[in-house]
N, C-alpha and C. Protein backbone atom coordinates (compact mmCIF):
# COMPACT_ATOMS: atom_id res chain seq x y z
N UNK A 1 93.74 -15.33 10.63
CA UNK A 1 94.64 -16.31 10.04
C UNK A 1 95.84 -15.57 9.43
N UNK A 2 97.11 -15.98 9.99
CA UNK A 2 97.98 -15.32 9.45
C UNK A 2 98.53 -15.42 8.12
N UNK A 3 98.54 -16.72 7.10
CA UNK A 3 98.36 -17.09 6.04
C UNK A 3 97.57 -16.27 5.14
N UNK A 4 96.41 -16.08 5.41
CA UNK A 4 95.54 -15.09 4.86
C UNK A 4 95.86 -13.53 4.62
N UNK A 5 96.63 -13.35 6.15
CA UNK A 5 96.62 -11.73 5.65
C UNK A 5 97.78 -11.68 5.48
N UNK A 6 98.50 -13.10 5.20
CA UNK A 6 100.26 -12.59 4.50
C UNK A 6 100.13 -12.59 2.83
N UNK A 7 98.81 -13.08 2.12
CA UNK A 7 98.57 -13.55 1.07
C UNK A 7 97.59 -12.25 0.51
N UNK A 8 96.72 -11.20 1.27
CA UNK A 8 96.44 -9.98 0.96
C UNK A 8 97.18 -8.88 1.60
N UNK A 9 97.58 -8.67 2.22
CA UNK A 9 99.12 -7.66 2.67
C UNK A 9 100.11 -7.77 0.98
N UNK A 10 100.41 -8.75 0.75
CA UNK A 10 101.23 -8.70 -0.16
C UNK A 10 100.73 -8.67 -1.74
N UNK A 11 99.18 -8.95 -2.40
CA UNK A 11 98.15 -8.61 -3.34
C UNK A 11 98.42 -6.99 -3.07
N UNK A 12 97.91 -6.67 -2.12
CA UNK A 12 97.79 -4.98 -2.00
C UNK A 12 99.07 -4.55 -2.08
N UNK A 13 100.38 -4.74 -1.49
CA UNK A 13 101.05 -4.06 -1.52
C UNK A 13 102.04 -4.11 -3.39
N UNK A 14 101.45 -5.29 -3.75
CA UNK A 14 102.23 -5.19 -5.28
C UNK A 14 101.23 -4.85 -6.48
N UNK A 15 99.92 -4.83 -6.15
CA UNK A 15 99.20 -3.94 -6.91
C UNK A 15 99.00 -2.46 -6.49
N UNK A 16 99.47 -1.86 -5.87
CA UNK A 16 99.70 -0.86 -5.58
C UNK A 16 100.81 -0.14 -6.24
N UNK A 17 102.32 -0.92 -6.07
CA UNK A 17 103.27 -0.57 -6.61
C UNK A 17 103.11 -0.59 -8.28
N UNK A 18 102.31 -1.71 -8.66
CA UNK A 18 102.03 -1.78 -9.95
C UNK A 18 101.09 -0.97 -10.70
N UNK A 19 100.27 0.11 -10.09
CA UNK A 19 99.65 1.01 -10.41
C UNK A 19 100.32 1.90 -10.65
N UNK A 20 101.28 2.62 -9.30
CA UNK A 20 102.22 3.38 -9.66
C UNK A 20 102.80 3.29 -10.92
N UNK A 21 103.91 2.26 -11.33
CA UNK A 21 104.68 2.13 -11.89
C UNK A 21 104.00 1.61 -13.10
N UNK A 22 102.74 1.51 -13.76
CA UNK A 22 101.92 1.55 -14.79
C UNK A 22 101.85 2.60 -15.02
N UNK A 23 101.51 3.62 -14.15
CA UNK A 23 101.01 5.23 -14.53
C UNK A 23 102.33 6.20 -14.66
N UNK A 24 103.33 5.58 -14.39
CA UNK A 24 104.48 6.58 -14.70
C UNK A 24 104.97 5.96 -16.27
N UNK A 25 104.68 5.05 -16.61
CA UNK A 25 105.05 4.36 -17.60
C UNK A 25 104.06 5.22 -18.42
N UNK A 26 102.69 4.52 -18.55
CA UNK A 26 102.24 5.06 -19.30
C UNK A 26 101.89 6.96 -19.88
N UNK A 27 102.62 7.61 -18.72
CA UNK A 27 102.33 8.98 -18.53
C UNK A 27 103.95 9.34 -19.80
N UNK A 28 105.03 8.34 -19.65
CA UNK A 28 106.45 8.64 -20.01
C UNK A 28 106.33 8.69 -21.48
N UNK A 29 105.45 7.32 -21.82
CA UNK A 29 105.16 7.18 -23.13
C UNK A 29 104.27 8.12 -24.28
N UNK A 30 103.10 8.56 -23.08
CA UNK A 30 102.52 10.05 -23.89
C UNK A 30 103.06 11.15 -23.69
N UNK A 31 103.94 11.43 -23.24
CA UNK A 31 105.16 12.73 -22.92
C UNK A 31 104.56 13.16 -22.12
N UNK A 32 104.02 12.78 -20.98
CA UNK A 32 104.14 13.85 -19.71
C UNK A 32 102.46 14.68 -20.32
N UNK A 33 102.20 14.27 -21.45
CA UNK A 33 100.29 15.09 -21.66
C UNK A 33 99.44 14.49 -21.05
N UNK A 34 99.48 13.66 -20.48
CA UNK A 34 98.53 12.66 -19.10
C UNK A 34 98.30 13.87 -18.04
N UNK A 35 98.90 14.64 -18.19
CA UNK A 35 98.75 15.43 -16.85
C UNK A 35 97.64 16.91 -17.25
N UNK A 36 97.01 17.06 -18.61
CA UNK A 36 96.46 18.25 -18.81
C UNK A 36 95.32 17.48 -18.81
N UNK A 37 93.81 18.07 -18.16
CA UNK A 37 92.78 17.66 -18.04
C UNK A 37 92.34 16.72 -18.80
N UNK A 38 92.08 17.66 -20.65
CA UNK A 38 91.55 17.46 -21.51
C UNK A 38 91.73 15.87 -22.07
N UNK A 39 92.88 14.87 -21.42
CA UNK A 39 93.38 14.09 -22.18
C UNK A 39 93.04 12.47 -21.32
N UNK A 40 92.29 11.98 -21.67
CA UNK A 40 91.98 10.78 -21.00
C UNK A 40 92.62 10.21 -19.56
N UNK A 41 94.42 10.41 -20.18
CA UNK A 41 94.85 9.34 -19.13
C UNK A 41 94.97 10.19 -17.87
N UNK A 42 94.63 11.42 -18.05
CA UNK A 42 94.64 12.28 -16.79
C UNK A 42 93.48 11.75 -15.91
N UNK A 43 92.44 11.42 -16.38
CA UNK A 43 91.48 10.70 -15.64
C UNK A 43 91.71 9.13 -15.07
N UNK A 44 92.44 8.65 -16.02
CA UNK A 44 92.59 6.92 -15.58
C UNK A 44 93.64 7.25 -14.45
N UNK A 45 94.61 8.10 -14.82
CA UNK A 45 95.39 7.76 -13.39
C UNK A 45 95.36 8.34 -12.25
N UNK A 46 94.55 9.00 -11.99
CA UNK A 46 94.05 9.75 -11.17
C UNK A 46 93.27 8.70 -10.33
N UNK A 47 92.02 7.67 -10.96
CA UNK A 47 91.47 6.96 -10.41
C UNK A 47 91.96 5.74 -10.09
N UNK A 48 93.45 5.27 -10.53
CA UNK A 48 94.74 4.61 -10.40
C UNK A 48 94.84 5.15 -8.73
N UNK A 49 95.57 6.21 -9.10
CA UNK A 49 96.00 6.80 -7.17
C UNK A 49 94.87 6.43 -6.76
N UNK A 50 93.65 6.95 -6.73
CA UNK A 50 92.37 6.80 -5.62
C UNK A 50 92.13 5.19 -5.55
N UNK A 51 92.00 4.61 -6.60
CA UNK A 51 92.02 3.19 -5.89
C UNK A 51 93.33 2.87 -4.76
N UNK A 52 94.38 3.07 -5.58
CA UNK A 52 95.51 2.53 -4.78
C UNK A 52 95.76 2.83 -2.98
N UNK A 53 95.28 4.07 -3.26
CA UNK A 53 94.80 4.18 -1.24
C UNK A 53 93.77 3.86 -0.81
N UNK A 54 93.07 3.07 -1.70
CA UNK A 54 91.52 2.46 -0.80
C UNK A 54 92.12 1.52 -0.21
N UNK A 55 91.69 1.70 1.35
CA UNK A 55 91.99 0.70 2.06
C UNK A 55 93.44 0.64 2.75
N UNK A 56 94.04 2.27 2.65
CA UNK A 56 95.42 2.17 3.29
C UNK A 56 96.26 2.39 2.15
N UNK A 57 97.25 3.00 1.69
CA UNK A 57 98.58 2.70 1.11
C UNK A 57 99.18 1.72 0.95
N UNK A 58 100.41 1.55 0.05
CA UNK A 58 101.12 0.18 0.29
C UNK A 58 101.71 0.50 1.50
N UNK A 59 102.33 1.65 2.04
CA UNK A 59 103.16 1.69 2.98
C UNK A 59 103.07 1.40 4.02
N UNK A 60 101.39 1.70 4.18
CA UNK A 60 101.11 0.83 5.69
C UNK A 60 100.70 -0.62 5.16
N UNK A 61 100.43 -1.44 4.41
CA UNK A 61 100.35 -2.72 4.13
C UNK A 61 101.64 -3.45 4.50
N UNK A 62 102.71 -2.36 3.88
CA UNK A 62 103.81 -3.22 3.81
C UNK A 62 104.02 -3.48 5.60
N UNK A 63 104.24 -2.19 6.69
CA UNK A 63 104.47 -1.71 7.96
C UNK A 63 103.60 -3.17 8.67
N UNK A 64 102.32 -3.37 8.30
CA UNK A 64 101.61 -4.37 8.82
C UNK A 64 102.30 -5.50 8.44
N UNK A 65 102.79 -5.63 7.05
CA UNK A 65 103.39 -7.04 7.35
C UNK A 65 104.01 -7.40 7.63
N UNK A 66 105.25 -6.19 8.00
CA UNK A 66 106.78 -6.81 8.17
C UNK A 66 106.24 -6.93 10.16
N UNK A 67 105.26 -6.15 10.23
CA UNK A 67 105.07 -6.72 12.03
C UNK A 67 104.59 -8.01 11.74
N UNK A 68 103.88 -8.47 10.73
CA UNK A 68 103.19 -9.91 11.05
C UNK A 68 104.51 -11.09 11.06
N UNK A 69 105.44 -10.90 10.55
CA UNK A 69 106.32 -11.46 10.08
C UNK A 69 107.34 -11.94 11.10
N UNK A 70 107.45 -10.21 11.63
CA UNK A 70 108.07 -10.21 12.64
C UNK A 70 107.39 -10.81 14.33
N UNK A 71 106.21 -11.02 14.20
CA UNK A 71 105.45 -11.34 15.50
C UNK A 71 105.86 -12.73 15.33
N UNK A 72 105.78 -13.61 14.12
CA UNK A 72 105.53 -15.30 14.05
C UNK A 72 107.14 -15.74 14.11
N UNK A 73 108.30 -14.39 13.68
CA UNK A 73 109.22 -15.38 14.63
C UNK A 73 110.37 -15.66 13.14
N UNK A 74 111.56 -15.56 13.65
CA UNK A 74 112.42 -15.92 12.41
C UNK A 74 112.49 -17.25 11.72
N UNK A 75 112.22 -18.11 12.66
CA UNK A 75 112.09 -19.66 12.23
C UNK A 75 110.98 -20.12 11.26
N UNK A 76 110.25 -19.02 11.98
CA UNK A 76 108.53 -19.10 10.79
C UNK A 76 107.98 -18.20 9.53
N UNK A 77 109.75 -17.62 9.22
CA UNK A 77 109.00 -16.93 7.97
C UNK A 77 109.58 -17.95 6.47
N UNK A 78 110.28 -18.37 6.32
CA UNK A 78 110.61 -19.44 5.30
C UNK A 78 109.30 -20.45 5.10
N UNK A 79 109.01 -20.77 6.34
CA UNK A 79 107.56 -21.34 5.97
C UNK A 79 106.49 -20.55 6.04
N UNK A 80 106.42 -19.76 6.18
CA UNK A 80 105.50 -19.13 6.32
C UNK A 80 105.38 -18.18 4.55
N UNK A 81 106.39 -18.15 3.90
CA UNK A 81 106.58 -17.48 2.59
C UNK A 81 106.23 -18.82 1.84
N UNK A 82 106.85 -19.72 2.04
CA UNK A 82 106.78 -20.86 0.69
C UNK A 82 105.47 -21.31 0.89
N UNK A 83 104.37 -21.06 2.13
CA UNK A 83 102.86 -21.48 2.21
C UNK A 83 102.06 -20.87 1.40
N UNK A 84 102.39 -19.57 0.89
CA UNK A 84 101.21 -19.19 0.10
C UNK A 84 101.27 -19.10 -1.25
């Protein structure tokens, strides 16, 4: 169903980006000490990245969708966006 995997293609690909861009945030805010073992968030974001490639990258999520997008046709992505 193409509905379906335009509605997890795009879950994955913005929780992905949102991991990223959580862990640079939160790394900016403890000055860059996220990165020495001893200090917690060195562990949370670490397991941040490893989730975020379970199951592929965003980059191939995104690559898959702009083909799905592109397979159903220019007429069918306006509806096909405002469906989910």
């Amino acid at each position: 169903d193409t509905r379906t995997f335009m509605a997890v293609a795009s879950a994955k690909i913005r929780a992905g980006e949102a991991a990223g861009t959580g862990a640079a945030i939160a790394h900016q805010v403890h000055g860059a000490i996220g990165f020495t073992r001893e200090y917690s968030l060195h562990q949370r974001t670490r397991r941040l990245w490893t989730w975020r490639d379970d199951f592929h990258p965003e980059r191939v999520w995104a690559d898959r969708l702009g083909r799905a997008v592109c397979a159903e046709g220019a007429d069918r992505l306006w509806p096909s966006l405002t469906a989910l």
